[in-house]
Protein backbone atom coordinates (compact mmCIF):
# COMPACT_ATOMS: atom_id res chain seq x y z
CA UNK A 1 0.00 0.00 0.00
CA UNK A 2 1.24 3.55 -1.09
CA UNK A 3 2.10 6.08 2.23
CA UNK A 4 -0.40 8.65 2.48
CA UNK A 5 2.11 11.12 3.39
CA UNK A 6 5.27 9.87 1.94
CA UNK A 7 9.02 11.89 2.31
CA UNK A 8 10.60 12.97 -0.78
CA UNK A 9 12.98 9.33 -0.92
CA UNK A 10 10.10 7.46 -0.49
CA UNK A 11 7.81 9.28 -3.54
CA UNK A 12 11.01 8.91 -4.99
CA UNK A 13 11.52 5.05 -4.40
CA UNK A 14 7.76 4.62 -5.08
CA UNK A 15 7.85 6.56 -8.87
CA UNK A 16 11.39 5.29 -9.75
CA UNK A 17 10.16 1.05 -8.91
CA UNK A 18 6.65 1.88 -10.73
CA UNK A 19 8.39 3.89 -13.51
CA UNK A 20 10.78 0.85 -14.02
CA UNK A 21 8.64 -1.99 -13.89
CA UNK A 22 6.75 -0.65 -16.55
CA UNK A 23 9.05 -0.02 -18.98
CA UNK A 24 8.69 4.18 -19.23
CA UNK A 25 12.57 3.57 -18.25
CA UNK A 26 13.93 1.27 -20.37
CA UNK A 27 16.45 -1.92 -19.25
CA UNK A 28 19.73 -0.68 -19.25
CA UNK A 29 18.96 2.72 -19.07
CA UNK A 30 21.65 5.04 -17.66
CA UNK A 31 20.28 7.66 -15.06
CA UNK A 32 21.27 10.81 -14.83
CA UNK A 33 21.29 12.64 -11.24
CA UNK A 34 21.03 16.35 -12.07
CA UNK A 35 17.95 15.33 -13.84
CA UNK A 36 16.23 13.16 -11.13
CA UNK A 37 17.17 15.58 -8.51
CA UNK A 38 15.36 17.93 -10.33
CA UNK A 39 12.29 15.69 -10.89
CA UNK A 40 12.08 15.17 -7.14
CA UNK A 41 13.50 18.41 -5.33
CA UNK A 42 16.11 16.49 -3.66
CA UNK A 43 20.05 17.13 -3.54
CA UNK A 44 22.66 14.26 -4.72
CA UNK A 45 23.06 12.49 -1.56
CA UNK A 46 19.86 11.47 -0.34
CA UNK A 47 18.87 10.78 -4.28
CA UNK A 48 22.26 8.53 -3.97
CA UNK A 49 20.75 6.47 -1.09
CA UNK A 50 17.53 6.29 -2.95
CA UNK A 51 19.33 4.39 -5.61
CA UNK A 52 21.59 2.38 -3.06
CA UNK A 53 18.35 1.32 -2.05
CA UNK A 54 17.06 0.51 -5.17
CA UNK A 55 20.36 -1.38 -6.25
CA UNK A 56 19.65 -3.78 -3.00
CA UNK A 57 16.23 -4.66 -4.51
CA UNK A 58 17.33 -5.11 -8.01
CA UNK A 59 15.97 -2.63 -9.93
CA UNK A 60 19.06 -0.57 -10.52
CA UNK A 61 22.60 -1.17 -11.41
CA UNK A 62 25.43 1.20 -9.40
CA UNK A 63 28.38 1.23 -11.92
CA UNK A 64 31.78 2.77 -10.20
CA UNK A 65 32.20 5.77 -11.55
CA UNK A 66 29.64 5.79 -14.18
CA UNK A 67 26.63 6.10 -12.09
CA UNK A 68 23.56 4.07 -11.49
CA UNK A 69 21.61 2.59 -14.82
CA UNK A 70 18.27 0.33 -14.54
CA UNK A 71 18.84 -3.09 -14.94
CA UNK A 72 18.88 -5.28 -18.17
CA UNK A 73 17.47 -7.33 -19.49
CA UNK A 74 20.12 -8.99 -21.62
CA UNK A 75 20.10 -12.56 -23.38
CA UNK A 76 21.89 -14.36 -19.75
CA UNK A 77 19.52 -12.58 -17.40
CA UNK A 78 16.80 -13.77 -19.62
CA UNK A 79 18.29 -17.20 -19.90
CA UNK A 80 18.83 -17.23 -15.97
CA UNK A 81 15.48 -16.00 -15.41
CA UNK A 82 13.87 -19.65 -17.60
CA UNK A 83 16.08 -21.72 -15.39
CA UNK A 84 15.50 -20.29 -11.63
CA UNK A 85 12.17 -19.07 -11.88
CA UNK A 86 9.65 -22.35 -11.16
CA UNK A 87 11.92 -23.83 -8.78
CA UNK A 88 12.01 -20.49 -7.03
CA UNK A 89 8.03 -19.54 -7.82
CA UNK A 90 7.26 -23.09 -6.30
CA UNK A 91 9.51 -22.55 -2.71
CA UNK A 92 7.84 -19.32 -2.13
CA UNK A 93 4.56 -20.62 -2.28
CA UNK A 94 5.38 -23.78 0.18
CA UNK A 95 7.35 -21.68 2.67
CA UNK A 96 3.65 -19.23 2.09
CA UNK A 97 1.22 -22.22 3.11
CA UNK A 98 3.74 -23.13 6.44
CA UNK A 99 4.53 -18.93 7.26
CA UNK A 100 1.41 -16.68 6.17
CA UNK A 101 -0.24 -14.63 8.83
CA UNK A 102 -3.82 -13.50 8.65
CA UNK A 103 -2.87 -9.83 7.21
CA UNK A 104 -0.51 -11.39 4.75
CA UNK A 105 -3.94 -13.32 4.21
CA UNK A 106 -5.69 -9.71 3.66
CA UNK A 107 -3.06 -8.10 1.94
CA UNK A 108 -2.86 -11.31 -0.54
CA UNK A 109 -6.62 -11.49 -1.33
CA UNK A 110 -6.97 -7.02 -1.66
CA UNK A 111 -3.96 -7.57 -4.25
CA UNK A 112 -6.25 -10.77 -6.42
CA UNK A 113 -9.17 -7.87 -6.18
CA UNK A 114 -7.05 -5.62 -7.95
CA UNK A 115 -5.85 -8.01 -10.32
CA UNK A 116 -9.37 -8.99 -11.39
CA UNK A 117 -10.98 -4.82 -11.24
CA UNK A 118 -7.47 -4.65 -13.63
CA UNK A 119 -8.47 -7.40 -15.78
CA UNK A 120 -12.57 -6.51 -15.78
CA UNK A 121 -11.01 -2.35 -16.96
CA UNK A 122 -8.20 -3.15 -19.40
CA UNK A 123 -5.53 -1.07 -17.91
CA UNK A 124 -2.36 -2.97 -19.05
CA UNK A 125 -0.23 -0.77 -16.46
CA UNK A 126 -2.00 -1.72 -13.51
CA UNK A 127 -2.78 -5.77 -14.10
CA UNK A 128 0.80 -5.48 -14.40
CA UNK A 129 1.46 -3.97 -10.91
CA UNK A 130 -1.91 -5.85 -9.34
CA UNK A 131 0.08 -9.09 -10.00
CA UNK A 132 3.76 -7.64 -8.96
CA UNK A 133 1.62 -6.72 -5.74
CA UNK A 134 -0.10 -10.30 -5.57
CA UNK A 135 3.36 -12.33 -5.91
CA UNK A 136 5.31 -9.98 -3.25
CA UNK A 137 2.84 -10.54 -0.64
CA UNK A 138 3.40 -14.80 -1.13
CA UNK A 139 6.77 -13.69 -1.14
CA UNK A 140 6.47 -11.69 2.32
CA UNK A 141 4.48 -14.30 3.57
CA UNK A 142 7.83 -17.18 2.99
CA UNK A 143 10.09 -14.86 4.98
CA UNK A 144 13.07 -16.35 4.16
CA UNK A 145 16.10 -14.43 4.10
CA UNK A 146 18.09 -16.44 1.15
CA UNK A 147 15.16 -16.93 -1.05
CA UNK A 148 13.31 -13.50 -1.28
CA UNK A 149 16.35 -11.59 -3.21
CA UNK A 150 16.13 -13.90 -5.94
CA UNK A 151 13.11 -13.93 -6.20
CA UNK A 152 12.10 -10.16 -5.74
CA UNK A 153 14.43 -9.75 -8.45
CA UNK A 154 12.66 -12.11 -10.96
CA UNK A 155 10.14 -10.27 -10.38
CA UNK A 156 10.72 -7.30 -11.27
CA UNK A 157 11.81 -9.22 -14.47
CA UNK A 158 8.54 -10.47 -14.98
CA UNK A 159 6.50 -7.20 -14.71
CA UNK A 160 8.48 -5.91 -17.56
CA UNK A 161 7.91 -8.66 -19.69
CA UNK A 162 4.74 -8.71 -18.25
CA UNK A 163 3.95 -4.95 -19.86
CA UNK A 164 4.83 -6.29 -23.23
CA UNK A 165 2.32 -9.67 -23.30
CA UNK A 166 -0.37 -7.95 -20.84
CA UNK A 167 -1.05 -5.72 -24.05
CA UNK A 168 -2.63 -8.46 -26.16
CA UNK A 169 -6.06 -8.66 -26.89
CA UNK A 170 -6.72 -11.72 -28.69
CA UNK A 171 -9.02 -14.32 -27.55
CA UNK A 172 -6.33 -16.81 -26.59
CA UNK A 173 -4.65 -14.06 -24.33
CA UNK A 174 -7.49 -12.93 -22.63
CA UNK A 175 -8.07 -16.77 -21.72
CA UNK A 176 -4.28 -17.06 -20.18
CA UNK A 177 -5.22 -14.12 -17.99
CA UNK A 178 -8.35 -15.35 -16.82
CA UNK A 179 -6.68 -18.70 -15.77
CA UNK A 180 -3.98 -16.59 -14.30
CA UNK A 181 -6.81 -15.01 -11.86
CA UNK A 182 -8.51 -18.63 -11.49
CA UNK A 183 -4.98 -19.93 -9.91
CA UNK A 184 -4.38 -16.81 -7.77
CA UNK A 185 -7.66 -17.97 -6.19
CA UNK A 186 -6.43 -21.68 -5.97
CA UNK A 187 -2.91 -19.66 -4.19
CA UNK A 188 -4.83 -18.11 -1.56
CA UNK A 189 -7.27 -21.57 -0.76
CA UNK A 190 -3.69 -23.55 -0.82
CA UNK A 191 -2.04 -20.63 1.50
CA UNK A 192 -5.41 -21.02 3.95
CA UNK A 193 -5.38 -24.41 3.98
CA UNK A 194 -1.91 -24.88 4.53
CA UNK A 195 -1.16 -27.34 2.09
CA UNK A 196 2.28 -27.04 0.28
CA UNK A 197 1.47 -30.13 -1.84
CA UNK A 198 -1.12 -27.59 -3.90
CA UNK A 199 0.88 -25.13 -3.58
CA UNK A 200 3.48 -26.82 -5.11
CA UNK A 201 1.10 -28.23 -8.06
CA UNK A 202 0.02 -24.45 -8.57
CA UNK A 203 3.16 -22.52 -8.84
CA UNK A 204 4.41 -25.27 -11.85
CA UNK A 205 0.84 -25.12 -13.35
CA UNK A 206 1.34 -21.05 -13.22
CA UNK A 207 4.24 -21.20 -14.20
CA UNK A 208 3.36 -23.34 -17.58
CA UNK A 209 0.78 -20.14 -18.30
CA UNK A 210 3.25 -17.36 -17.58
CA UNK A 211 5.85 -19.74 -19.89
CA UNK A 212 4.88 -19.56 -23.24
CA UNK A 213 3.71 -15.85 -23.06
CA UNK A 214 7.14 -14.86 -21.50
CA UNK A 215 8.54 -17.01 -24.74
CA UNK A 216 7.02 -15.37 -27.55
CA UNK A 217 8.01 -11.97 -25.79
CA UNK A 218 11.94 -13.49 -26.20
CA UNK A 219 11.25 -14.68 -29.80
CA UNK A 220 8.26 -13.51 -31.43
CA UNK A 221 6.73 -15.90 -34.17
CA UNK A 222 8.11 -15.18 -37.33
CA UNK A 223 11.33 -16.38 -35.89
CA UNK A 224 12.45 -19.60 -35.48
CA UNK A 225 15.66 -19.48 -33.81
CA UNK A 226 15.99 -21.41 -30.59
CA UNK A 227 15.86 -19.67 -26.84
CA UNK A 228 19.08 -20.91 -26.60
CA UNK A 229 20.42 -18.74 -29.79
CA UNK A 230 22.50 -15.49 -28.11
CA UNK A 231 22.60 -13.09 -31.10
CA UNK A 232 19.21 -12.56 -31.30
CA UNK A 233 18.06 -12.03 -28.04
CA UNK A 234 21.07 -9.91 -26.66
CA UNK A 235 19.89 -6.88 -26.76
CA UNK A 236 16.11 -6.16 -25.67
């Protein structure tokens, strides 16, 4: 939930995560201080601990010297992002069904009703930050100090593809999405009953829905080279 009365490093946290998840700052962008101090009436050093803080969570890259750039999205993080995301997607949601509390409970079903009013209004941006939300609360709810980096950062990954295949309108789309709300609901039953077996089962099943969307976002059809192929995927 946004602060009602946030300080100037928090709006500025806040704008720079939204602004980067959906893609109005490109991967790999470099970002320029004078101009983001001026954008949020701050001097250099607190807007250098707003994107320390933002380099923790992944969304920014600090480069000595150089700056601070938003990450990329290259052909290995891409690649990386294939191999660890189910068997990371599926420990979240067991540590979930052992750790949730009953506001993590709240705070998990407010974020599926946001997903759904998204779906039901069309807005690309915010399905796309309804289901960020809905995923960081199972990951609050695993509390597990090794496993939530990784998997904050993939992520943040996965909202930005996310803005690219969310935009579709065809009938086979809007299907995936709607089965994509159908197993949120099967997340939260799983999480209240406490049963990692389904949670398990769910996080692969969701997984196989996000998989072939995220696919055709890394090689559109038309093209028949393999995931595996670097040239053509390096630079996105």
């Amino acid at each position: 939930m946004t602060d009602p009365d946030p300080t100037p490093k928090t709006a500025a946290c806040e704008d720079l995560r939204r602004s980067i998840l959906l893609q109005e700052i490109a991967p790999g962008t470099p970002l320029d201080e004078a101009a983001l101090c001026a954008r949020y009436g701050m001097s250099r050093t607190p807007l250098r601990e707003v994107m320390q803080q933002l380099a923790g969570e992944g969304y920014v890259v600090q480069r000595q010297k150089r700056g601070a750039q938003v990450s990329d999205m290259s052909h290995k993080t891409l690649r990386d992002f294939f191999l660890a995301a189910p068997m990371i997607y599926a420990a979240v949601l067991q540590l979930a069904t052992a750790n949730a509390t009953a506001a993590q409970l709240r705070a998990l079903k407010a974020a599926q009703q946001d997903f759904r009013d998204a779906l039901d209004g069309g807005d690309v941006a915010e399905r796309t930050l309804a289901n960020d939300r809905f995923h960081r609360v199972t990951g609050d709810m695993a509390d597990n100090l090794y496993l939530l980096p990784s998997f904050y950062r993939l992520l943040i990954d996965h909202a930005r593809i996310g803005m690219t295949f969310f935009h579709s309108r065809s009938a086979e789309r809007a299907e995936t999405l709607a089965a994509s709300a159908r197993q949120h609901d099967a997340m939260i039953a799983a999480i209240e009953d406490r049963d990692p077996t389904a949670a398990t089962q769910l996080a692969q099943a969701h997984w196989a829905l996000s998989r072939h969307e995220i696919e055709q976002f890394v090689m559109p059809e038309g093209l028949d080279a393999p995931l595996g192929a670097a040239p053509r995927a390096a630079a996105l």
